[in-house]
Protein backbone atom coordinates (compact mmCIF):
# COMPACT_ATOMS: atom_id res chain seq x y z
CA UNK A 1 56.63 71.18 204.81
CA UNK A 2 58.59 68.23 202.69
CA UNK A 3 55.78 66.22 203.25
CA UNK A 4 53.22 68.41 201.54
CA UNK A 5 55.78 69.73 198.65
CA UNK A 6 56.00 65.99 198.15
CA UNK A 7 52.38 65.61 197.91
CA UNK A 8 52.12 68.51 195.64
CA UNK A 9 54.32 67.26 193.57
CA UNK A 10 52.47 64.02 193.14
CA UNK A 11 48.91 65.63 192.34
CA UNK A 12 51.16 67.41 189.79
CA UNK A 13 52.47 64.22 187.85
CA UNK A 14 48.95 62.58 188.60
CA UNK A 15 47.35 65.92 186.55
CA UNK A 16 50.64 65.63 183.78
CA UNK A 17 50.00 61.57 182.76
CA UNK A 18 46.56 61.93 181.47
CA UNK A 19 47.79 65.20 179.44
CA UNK A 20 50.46 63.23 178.29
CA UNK A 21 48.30 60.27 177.22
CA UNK A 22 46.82 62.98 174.80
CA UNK A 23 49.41 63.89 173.11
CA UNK A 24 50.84 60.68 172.29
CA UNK A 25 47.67 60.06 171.14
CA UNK A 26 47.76 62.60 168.65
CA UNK A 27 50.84 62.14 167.56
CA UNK A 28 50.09 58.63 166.33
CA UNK A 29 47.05 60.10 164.58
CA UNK A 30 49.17 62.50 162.99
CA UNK A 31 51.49 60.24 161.38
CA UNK A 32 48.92 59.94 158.47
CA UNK A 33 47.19 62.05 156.30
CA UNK A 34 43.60 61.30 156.54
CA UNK A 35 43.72 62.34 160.13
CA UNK A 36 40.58 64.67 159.02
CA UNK A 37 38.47 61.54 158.16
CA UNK A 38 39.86 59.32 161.15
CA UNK A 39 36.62 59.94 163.82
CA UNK A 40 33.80 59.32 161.08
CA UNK A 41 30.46 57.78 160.97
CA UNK A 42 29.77 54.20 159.92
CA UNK A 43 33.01 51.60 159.11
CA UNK A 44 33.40 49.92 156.26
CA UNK A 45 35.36 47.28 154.61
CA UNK A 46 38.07 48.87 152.59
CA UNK A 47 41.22 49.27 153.92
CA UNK A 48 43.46 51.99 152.96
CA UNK A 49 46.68 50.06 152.41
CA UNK A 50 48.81 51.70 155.08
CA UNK A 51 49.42 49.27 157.65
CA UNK A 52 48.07 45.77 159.25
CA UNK A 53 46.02 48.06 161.33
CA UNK A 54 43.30 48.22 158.40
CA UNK A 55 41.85 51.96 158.84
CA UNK A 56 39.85 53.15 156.97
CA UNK A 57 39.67 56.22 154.93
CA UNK A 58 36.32 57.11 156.46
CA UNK A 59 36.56 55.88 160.20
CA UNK A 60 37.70 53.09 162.53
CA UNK A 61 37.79 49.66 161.10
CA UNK A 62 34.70 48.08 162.50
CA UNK A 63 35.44 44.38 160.25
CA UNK A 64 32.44 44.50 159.04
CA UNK A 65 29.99 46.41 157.54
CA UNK A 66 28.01 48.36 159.69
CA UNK A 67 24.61 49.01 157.79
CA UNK A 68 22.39 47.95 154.86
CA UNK A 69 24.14 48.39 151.58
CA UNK A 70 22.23 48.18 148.05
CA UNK A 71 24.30 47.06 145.27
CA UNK A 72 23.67 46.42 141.44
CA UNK A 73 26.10 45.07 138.83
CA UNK A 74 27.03 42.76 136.66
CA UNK A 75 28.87 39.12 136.25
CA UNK A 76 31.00 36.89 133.97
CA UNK A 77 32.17 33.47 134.53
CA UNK A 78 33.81 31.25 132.39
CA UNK A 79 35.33 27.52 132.79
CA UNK A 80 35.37 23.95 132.39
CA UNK A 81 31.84 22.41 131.48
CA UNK A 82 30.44 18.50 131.03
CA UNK A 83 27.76 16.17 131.70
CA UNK A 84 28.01 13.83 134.31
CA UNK A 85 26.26 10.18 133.83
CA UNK A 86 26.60 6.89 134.16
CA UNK A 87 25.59 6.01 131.39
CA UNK A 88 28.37 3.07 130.22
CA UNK A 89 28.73 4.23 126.33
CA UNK A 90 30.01 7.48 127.58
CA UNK A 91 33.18 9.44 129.13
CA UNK A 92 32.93 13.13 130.95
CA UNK A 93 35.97 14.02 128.90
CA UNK A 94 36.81 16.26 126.56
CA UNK A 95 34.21 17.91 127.78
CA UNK A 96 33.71 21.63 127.21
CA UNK A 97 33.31 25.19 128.28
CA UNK A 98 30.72 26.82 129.49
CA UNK A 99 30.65 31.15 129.46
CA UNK A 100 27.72 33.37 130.60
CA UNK A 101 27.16 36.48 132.56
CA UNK A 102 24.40 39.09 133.48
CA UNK A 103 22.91 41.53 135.84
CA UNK A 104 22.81 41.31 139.33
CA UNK A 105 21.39 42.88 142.50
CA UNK A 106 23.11 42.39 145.96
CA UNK A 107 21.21 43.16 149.55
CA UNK A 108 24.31 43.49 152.37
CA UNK A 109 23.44 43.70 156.31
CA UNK A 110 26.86 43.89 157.79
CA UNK A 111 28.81 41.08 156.25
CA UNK A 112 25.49 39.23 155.52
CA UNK A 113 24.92 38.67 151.82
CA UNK A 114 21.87 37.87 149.38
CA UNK A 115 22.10 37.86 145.92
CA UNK A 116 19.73 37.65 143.14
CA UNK A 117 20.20 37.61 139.17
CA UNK A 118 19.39 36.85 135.06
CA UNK A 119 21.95 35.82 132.95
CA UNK A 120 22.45 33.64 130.19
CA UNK A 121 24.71 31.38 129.50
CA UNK A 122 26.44 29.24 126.33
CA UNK A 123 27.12 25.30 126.93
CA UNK A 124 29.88 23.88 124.49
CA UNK A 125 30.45 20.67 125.11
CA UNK A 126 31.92 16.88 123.33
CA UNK A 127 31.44 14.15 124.59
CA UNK A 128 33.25 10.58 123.46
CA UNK A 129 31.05 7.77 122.57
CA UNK A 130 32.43 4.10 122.98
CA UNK A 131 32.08 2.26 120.15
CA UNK A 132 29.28 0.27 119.07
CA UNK A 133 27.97 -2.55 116.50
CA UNK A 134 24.88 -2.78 114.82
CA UNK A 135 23.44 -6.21 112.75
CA UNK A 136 20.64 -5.75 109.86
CA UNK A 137 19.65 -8.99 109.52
CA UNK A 138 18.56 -10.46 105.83
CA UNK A 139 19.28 -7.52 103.69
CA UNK A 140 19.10 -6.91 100.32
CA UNK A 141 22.16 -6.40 98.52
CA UNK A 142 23.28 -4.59 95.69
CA UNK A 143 22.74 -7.15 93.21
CA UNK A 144 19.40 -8.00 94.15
CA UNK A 145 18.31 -4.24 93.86
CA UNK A 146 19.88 -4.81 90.59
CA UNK A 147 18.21 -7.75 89.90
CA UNK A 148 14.72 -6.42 91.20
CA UNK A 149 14.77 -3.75 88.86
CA UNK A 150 15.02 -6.27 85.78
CA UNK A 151 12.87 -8.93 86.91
CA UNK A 152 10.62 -6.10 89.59
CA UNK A 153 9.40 -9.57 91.09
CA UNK A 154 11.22 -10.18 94.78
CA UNK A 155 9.46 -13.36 95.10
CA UNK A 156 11.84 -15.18 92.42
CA UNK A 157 14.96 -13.54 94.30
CA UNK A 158 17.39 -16.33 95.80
CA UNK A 159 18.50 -16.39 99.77
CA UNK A 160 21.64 -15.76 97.70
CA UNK A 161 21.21 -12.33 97.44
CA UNK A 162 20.55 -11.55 101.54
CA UNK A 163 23.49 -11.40 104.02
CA UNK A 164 23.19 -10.24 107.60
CA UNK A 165 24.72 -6.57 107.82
CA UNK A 166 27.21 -5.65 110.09
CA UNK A 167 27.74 -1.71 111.06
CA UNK A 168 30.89 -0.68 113.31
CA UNK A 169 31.05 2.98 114.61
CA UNK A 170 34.76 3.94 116.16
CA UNK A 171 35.96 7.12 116.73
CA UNK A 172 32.30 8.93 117.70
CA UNK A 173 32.00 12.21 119.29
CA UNK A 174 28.77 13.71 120.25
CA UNK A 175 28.84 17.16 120.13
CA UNK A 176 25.91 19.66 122.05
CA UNK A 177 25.60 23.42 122.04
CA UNK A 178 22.92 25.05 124.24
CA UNK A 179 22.16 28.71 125.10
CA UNK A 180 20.37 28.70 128.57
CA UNK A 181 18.66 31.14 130.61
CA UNK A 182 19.53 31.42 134.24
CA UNK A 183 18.21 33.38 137.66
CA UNK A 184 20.66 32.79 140.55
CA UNK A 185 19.62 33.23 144.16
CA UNK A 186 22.85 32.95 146.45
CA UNK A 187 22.93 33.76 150.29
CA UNK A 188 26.47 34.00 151.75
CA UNK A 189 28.94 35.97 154.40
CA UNK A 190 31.58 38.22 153.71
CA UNK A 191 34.93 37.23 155.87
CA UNK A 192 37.24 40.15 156.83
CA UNK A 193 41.06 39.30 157.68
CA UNK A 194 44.02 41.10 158.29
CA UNK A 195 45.06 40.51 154.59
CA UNK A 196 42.01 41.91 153.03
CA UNK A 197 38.32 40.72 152.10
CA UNK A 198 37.05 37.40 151.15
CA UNK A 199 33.62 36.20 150.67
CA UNK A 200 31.31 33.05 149.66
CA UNK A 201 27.85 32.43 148.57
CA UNK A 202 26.03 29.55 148.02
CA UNK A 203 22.96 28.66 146.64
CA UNK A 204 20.64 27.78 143.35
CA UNK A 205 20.45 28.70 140.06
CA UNK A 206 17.33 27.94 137.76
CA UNK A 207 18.00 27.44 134.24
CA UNK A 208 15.91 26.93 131.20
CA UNK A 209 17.13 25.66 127.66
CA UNK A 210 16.60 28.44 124.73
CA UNK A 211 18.22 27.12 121.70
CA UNK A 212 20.85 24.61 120.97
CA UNK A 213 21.86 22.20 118.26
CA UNK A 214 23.88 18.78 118.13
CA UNK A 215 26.95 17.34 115.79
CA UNK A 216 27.27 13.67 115.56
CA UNK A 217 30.60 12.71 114.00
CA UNK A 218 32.27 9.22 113.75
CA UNK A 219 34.31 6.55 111.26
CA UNK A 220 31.96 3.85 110.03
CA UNK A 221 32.34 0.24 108.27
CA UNK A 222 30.25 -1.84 106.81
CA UNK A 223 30.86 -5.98 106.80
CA UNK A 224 28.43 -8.75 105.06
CA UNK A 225 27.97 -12.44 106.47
CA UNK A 226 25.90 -14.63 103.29
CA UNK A 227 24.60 -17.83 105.12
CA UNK A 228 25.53 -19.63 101.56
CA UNK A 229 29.13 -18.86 101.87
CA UNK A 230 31.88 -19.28 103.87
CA UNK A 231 33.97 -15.72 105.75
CA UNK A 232 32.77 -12.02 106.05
CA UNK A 233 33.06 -9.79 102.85
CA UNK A 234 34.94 -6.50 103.07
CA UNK A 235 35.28 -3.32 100.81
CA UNK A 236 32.55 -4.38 98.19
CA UNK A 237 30.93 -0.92 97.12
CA UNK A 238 28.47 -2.79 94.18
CA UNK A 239 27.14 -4.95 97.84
CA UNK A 240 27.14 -1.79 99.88
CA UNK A 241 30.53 -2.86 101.80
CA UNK A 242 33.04 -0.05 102.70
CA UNK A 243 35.62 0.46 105.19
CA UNK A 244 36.41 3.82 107.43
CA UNK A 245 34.01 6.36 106.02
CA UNK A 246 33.55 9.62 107.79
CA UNK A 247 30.15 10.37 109.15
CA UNK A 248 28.63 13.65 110.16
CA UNK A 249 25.34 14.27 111.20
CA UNK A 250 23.10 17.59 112.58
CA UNK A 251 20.34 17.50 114.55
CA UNK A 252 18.24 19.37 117.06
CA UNK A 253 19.64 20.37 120.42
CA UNK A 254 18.88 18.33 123.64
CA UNK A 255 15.79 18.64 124.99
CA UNK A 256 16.67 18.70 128.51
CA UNK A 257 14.60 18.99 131.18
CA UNK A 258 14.38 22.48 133.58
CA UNK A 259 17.49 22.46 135.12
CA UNK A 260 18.30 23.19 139.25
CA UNK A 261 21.30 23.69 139.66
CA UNK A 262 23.14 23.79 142.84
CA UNK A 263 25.77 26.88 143.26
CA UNK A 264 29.09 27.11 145.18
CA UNK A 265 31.85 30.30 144.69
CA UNK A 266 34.89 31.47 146.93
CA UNK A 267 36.52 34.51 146.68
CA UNK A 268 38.15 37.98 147.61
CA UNK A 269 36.96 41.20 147.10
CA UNK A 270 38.76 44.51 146.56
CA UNK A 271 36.58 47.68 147.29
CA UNK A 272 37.20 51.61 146.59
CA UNK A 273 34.71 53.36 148.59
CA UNK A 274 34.77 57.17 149.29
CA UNK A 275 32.10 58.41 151.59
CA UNK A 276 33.04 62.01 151.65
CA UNK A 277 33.33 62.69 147.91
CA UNK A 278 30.87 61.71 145.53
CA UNK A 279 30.32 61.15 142.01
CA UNK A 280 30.59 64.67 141.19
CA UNK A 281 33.38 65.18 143.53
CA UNK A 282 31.65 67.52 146.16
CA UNK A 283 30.59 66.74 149.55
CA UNK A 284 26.97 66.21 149.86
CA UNK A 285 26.88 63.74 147.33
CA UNK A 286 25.78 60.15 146.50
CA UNK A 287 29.44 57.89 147.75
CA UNK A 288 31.40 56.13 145.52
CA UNK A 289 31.09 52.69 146.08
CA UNK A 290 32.52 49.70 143.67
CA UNK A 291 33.51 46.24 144.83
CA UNK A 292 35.48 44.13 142.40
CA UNK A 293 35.35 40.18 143.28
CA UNK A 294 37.21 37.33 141.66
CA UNK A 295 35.69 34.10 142.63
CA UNK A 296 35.90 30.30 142.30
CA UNK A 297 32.50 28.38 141.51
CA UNK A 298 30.94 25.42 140.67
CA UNK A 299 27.41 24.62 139.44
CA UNK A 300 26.01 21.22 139.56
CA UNK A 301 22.45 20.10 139.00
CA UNK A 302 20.76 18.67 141.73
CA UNK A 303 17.98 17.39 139.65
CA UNK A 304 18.48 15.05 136.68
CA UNK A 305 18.19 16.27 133.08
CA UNK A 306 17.95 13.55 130.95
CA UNK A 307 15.27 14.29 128.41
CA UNK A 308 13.94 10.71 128.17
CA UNK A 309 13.37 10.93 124.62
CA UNK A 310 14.48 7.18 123.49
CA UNK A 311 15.17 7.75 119.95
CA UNK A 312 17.52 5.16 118.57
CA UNK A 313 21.52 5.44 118.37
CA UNK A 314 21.46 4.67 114.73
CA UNK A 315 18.89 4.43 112.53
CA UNK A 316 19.75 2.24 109.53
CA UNK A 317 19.26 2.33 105.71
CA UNK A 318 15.68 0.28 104.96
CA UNK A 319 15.75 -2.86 102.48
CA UNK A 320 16.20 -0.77 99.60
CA UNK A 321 19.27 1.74 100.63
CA UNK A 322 22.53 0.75 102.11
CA UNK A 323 25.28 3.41 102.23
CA UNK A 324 26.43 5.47 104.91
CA UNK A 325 24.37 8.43 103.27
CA UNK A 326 21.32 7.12 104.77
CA UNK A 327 22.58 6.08 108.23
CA UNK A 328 21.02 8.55 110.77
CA UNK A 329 22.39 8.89 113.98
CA UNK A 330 21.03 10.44 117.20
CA UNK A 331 23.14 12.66 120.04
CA UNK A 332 23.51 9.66 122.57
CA UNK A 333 22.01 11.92 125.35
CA UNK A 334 18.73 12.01 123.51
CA UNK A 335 18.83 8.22 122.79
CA UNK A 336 17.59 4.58 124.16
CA UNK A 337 21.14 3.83 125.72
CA UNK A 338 20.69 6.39 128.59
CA UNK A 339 16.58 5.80 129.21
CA UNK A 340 15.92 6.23 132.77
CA UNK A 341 19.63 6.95 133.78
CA UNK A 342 20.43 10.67 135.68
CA UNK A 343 22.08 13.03 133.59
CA UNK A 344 23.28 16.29 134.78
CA UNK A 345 25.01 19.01 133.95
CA UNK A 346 28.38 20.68 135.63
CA UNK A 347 30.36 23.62 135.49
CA UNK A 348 33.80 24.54 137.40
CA UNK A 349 35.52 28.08 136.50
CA UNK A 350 35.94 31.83 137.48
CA UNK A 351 33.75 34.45 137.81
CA UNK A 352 34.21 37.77 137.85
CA UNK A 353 32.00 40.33 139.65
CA UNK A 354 31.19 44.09 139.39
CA UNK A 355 29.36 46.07 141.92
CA UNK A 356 28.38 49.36 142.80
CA UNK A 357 26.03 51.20 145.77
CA UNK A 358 23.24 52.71 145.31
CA UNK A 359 21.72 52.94 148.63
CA UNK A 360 23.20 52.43 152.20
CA UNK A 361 22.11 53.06 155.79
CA UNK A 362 25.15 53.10 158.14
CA UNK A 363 25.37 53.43 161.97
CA UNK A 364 27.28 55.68 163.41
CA UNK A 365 30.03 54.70 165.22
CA UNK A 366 31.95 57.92 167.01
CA UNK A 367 29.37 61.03 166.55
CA UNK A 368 29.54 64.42 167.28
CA UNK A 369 26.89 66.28 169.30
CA UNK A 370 24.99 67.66 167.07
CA UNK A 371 26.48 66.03 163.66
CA UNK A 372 29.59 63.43 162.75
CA UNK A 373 32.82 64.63 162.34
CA UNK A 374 33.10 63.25 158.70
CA UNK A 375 30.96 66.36 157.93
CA UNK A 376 33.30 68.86 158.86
């Protein structure tokens, strides 16, 4: 008789641990308020702040997404911009900024990503010139324009009157502005830690140049050399001679060629999603879904730009005209001094992206017998 009351007892405890299993079970669930949502359909990526155990407010954390999601929205980035060259009469600094945004769509397959856009974008950007000296040879003076319009007969003109012309440009800066057109295509992963939700995308962004203009500004003087007498002459306004005079010149913008750009971003992502309320606030209803992403990026072009257009870096006065008024100068990216050399562009800077779901297809990942249990 012991023997069996002790095997009775047994079976007893063996029935009692799996009962108790239970309800420690639900007492852990209980200890938070979404309990109701716990056992729903389809994971996804937001956690609801309570604990390094990441649940979700509409099911178990899966740790990634567990269905096609459609997203649209939009962008902004902003940052550092230059062209890179190496061309020798040229520096990368100051540089610029660059500042676009636009519309975007986003395709998601679990923590798969492919993105597509249009935006434009607004290049501001100076670039220092080294300095640089220019010889007219033979010129015409002042006093022999003078003296051509008494006599009007060059032929009786003395060498006296010529002197070899010396120009000396310090202090340039070339200055571009260019409004650009761009379609991005990125592909990238979404990677889901115990801290939250980061992501990267990579890929290429086509751009095309709308509009633009250039600024040419430097400090300019003017030296003569006669071959009848002896030094260099200085400061003579009647012979066209003058000494730091500030030169400003607009022209065109660059006419650069299509640019392909190659595109890099990191960044986290912070997402309020709520499956069982929508829009309106009833059940039944399209889910709220917005993802906010802050990003690091860089954009380099992977093909050159230069526009090959070989005009010259100063154009000076003919035999007739010799101030600074008729000097002409070119934006050194358009010019001679960077013929056949690459010339790209480059941005590094923050963006700032804005998404929200339109359409998603989730699978379900504890279901009911007949329907989920986020319905109820």
């Amino acid at each position: 008789m012991v023997k069996i009351r002790h095997i009775y007892s047994l079976l007893f405890l063996l029935l009692l641990l799996p009962m108790m299993g239970v309800a420690q079970t639900s007492l852990n669930v209980d200890d938070r308020k979404d309990t109701k949502d716990l056992l729903g359909s389809g994971g996804t990526n937001f956690s609801n702040k309570r604990g390094k155990d990441l649940l979700d407010k509409n099911g178990l954390r899966t740790g990634q997404y567990t269905g096609v999601r459609h997203l649209v929205g939009v962008y902004f980035e902003s940052g550092y911009s230059s062209f890179v060259t190496p061309c020798p009469h040229t520096t990368i600094t100051p540089g610029g900024y660059g500042v676009g945004g636009g519309l975007v769509y986003e395709y998601q397959a679990n923590d798969f990503l492919l993105q597509l856009g249009l935006g434009i974008k607004l290049q501001d950007v100076k670039t220092n010139v080294m300095d640089t000296t220019f010889t007219k040879y033979h010129t015409a003076d002042a006093w022999t324009n003078s003296m051509y319009h008494r006599y009007g007969d060059w032929n009786n003109m003395l060498d006296t009157f010529y002197y070899d012309l010396q120009y000396d440009f310090y202090d340039r800066q070339d200055h571009s502005r260019m409004v650009y057109v761009q379609v991005p295509i990125l592909l990238g992963q979404q990677i889901v830690g115990h801290r939250g939700i980061g992501y990267y995308l990579a890929g290429v962004k086509l751009g095309y140049g709308l509009q633009g203009s250039t600024d040419v500004k430097a400090t300019g003087s003017t030296t003569g050399h006669y071959d009848r007498y002896i030094g260099t002459f200085h400061e003579m306004d009647n012979h066209g001679l003058r000494k730091d005079v500030p030169i400003e010149r607009h022209g065109p913008k660059l006419d650069i060629k299509f640019d392909l750009m190659a595109h890099a971003e990191i960044g986290y992502e912070y997402g309020i999603y709520s499956p069982a309320k929508g829009w309106r606030g009833a059940r039944g209803h399209r889910p709220f879904d917005l993802r906010l992403r802050m990003a690091a990026y860089c954009d380099m072009s992977i093909l050159s730009i230069n526009p090959n257009t070989n005009l010259p870096m100063v154009v000076p006065p003919d035999e007739t005209r010799w101030d600074f008024p008729t000097y002409r100068l070119s934006h050194v990216y358009s010019t001679n001094e960077i013929a056949g050399m690459p010339l790209r562009n480059m941005f590094v800077g923050v963006k700032l992206t804005a998404l929200f779901g339109v359409k998603q297809k989730e699978k379900c990942v504890i279901c009911g017998t007949y329907k989920t249990e986020k319905d109820l």
